[in-house]
N, C-alpha and C. Protein backbone atom coordinates (compact mmCIF):
# COMPACT_ATOMS: atom_id res chain seq x y z
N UNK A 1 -13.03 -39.95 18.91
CA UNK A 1 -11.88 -40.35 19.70
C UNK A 1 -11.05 -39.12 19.97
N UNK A 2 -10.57 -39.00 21.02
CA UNK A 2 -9.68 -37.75 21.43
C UNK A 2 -8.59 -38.12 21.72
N UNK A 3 -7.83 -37.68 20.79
CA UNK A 3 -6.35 -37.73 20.60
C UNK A 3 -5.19 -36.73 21.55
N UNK A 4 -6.26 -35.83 22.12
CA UNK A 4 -5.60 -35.56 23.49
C UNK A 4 -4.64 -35.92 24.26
N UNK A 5 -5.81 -36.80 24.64
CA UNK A 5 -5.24 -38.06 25.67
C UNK A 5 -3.43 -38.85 24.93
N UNK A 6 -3.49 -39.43 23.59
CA UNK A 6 -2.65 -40.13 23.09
C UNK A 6 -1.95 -39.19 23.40
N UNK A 7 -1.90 -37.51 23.15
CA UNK A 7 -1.36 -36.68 23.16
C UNK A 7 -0.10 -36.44 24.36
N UNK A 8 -0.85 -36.80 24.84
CA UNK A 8 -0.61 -36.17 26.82
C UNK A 8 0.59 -37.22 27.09
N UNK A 9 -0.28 -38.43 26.89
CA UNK A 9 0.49 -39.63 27.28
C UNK A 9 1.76 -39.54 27.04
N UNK A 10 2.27 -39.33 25.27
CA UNK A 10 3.16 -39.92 24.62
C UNK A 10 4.35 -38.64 25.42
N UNK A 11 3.46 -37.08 25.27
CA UNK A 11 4.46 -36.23 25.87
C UNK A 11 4.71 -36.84 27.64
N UNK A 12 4.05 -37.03 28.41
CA UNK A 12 4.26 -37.22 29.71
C UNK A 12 5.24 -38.15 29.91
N UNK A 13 4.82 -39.55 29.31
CA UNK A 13 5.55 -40.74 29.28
C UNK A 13 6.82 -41.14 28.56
N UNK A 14 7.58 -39.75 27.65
CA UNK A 14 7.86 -40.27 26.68
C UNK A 14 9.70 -40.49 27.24
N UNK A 15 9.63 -41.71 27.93
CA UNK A 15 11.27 -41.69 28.48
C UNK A 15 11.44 -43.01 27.70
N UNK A 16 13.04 -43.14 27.49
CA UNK A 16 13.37 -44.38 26.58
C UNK A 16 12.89 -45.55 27.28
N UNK A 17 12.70 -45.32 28.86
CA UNK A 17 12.82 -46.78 29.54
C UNK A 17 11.05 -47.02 28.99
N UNK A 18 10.65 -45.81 29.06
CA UNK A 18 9.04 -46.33 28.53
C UNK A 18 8.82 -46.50 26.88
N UNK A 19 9.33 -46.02 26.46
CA UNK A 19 9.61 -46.48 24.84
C UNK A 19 10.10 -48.27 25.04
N UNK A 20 10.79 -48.50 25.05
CA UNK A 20 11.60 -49.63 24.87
C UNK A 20 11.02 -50.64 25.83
N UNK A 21 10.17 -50.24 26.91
CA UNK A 21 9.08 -51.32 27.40
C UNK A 21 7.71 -51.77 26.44
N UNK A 22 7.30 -50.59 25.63
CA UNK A 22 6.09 -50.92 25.15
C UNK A 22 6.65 -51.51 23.75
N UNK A 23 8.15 -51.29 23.29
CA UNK A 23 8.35 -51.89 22.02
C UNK A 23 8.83 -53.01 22.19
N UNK A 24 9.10 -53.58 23.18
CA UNK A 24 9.68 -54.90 23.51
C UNK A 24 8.53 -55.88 23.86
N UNK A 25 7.81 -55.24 24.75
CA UNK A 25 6.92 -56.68 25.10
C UNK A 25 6.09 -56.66 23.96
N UNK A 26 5.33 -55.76 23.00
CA UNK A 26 4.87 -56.38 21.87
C UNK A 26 5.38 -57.12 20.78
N UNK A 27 6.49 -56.53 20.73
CA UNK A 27 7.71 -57.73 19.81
C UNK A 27 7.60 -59.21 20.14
N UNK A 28 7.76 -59.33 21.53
CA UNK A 28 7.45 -60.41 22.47
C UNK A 28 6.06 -61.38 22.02
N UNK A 29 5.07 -60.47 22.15
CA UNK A 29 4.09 -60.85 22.30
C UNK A 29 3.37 -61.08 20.32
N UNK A 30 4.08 -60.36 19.50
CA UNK A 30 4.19 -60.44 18.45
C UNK A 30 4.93 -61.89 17.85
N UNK A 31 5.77 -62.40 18.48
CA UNK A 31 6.53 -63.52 18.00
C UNK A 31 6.17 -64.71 19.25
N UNK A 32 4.77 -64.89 19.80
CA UNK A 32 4.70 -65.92 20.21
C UNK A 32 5.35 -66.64 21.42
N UNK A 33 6.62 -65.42 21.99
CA UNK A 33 7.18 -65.56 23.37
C UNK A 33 6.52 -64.84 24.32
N UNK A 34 5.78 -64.04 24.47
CA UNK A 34 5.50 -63.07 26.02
C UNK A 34 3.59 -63.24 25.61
N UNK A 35 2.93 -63.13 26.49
CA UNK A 35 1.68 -62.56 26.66
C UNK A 35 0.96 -62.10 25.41
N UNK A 36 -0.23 -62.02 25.26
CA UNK A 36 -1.03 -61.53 24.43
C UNK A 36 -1.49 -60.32 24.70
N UNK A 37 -2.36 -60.35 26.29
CA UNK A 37 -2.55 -58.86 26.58
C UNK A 37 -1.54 -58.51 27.50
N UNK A 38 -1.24 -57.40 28.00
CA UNK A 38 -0.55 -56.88 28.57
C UNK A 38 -0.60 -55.82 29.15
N UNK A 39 -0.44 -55.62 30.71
CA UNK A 39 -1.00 -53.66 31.58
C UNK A 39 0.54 -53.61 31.86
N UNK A 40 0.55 -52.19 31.60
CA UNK A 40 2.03 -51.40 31.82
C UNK A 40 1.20 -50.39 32.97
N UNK A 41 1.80 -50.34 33.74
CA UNK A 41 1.44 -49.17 34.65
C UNK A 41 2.78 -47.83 34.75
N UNK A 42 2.16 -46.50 34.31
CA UNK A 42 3.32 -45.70 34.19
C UNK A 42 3.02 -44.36 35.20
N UNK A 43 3.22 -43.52 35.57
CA UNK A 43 3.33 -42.66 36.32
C UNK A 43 2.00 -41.81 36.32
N UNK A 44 1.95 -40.93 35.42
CA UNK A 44 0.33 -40.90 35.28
C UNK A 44 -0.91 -41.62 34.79
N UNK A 45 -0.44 -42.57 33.58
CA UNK A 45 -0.99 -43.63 32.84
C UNK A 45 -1.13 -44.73 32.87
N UNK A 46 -2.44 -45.23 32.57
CA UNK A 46 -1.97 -47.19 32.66
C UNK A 46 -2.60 -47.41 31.36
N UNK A 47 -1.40 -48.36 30.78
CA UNK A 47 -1.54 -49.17 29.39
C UNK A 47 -1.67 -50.08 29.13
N UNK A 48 -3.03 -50.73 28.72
CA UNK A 48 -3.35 -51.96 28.27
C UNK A 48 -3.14 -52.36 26.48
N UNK A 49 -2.68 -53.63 26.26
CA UNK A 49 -2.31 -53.72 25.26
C UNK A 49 -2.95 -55.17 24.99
N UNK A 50 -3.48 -55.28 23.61
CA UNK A 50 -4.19 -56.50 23.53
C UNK A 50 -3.72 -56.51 22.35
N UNK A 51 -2.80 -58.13 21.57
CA UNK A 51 -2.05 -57.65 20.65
C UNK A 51 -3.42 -58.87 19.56
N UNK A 52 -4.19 -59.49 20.40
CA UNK A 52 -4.83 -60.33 19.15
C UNK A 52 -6.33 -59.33 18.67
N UNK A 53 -6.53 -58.47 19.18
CA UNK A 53 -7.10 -57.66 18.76
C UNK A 53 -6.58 -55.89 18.51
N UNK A 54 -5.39 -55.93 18.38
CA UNK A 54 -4.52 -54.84 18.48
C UNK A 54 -4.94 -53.46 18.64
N UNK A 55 -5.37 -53.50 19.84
CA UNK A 55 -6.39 -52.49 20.44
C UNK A 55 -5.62 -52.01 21.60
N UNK A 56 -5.07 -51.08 22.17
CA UNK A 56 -4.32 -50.33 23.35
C UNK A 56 -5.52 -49.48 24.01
N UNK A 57 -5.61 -49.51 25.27
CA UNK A 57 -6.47 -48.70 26.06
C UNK A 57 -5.39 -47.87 26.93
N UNK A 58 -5.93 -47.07 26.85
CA UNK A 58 -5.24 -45.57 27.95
C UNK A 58 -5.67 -45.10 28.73
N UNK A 59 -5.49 -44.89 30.08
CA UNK A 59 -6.37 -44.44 31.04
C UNK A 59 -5.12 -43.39 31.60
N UNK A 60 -5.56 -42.46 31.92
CA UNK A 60 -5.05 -41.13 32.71
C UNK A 60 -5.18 -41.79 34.36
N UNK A 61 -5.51 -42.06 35.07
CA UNK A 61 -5.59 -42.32 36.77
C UNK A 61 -5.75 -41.27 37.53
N UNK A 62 -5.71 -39.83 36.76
CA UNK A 62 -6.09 -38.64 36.97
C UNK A 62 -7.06 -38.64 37.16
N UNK A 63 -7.77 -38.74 36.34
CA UNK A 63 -8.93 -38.58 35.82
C UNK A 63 -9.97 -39.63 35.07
N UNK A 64 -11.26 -39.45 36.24
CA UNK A 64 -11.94 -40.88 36.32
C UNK A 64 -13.22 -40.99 35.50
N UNK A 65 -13.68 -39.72 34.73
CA UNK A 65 -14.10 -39.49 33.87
C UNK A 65 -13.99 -40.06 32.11
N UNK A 66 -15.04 -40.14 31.27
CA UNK A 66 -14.88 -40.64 30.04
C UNK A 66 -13.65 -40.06 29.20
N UNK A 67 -13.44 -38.81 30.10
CA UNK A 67 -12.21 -38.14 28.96
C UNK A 67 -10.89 -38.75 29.91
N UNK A 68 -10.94 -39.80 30.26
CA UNK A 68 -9.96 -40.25 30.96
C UNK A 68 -9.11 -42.00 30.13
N UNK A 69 -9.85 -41.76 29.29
CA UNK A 69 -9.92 -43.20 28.43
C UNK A 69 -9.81 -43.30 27.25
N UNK A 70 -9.01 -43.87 26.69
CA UNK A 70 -9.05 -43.45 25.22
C UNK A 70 -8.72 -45.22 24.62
N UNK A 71 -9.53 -45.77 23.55
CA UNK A 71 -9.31 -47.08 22.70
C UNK A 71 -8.82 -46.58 22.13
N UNK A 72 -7.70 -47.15 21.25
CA UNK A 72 -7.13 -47.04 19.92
C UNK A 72 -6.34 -48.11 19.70
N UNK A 73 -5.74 -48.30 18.17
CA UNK A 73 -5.19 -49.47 18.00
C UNK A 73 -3.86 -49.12 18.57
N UNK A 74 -2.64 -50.23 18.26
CA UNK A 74 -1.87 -50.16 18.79
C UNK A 74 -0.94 -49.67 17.52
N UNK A 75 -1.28 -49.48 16.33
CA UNK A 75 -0.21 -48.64 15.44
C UNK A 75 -0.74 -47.53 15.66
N UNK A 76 -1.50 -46.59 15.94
CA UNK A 76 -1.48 -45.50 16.38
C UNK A 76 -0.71 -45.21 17.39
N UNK A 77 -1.02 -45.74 18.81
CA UNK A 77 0.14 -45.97 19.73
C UNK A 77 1.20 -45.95 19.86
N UNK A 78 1.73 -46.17 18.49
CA UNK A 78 3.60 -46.48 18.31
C UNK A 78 3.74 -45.50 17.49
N UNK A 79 2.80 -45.42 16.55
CA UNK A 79 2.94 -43.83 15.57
C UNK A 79 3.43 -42.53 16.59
N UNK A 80 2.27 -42.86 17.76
CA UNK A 80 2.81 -41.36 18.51
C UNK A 80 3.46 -41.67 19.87
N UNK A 81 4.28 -42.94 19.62
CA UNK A 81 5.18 -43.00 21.24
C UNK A 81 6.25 -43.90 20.22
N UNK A 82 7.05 -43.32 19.43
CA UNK A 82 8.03 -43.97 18.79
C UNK A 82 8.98 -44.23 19.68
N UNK A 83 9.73 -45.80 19.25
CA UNK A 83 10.94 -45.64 19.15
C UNK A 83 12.20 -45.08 18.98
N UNK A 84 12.71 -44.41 20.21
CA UNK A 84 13.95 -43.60 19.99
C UNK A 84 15.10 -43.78 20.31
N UNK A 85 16.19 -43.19 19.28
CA UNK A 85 17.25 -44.27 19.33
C UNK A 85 18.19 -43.96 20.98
């Protein structure tokens, strides 16, 4: 797995309005009010979030290639796109 990518993302993406979208609708979706899966579409990135198998997919839109994709769970995800106050 290439952590690159998580890499790129978390620096590219990392604005509160995009923090506080991906920590909200899983909260959401964590307590049985919002969606299970869920696509965030962000500026370079699109984020899929599947919370009953808590698996996040990442795609660059850059780049259409295998290094354009990255599975990981979704506490990794939040490990490296924290919440900021």
């Amino acid at each position: 797995m290439s952590t690159s990518l998580l890499s790129a993302f978390a620096s590219e993406e990392a604005t509160a309005y995009a923090q506080d979208l991906i920590h909200s609708v899983l909260r959401a979706a964590r307590a049985g009010t919002g969606p299970t899966r869920i696509h965030l579409a962000f500026n370079r990135f699109e984020v899929t979030l599947d919370t009953t198998t808590n698996e996040a997919l990442i795609e660059d839109v850059l780049d259409a290639t295998e290094t354009g994709e990255l599975r990981t769970s979704i506490d990794e995800l939040l490990a490296a796109f924290p919440l900021k106050p």
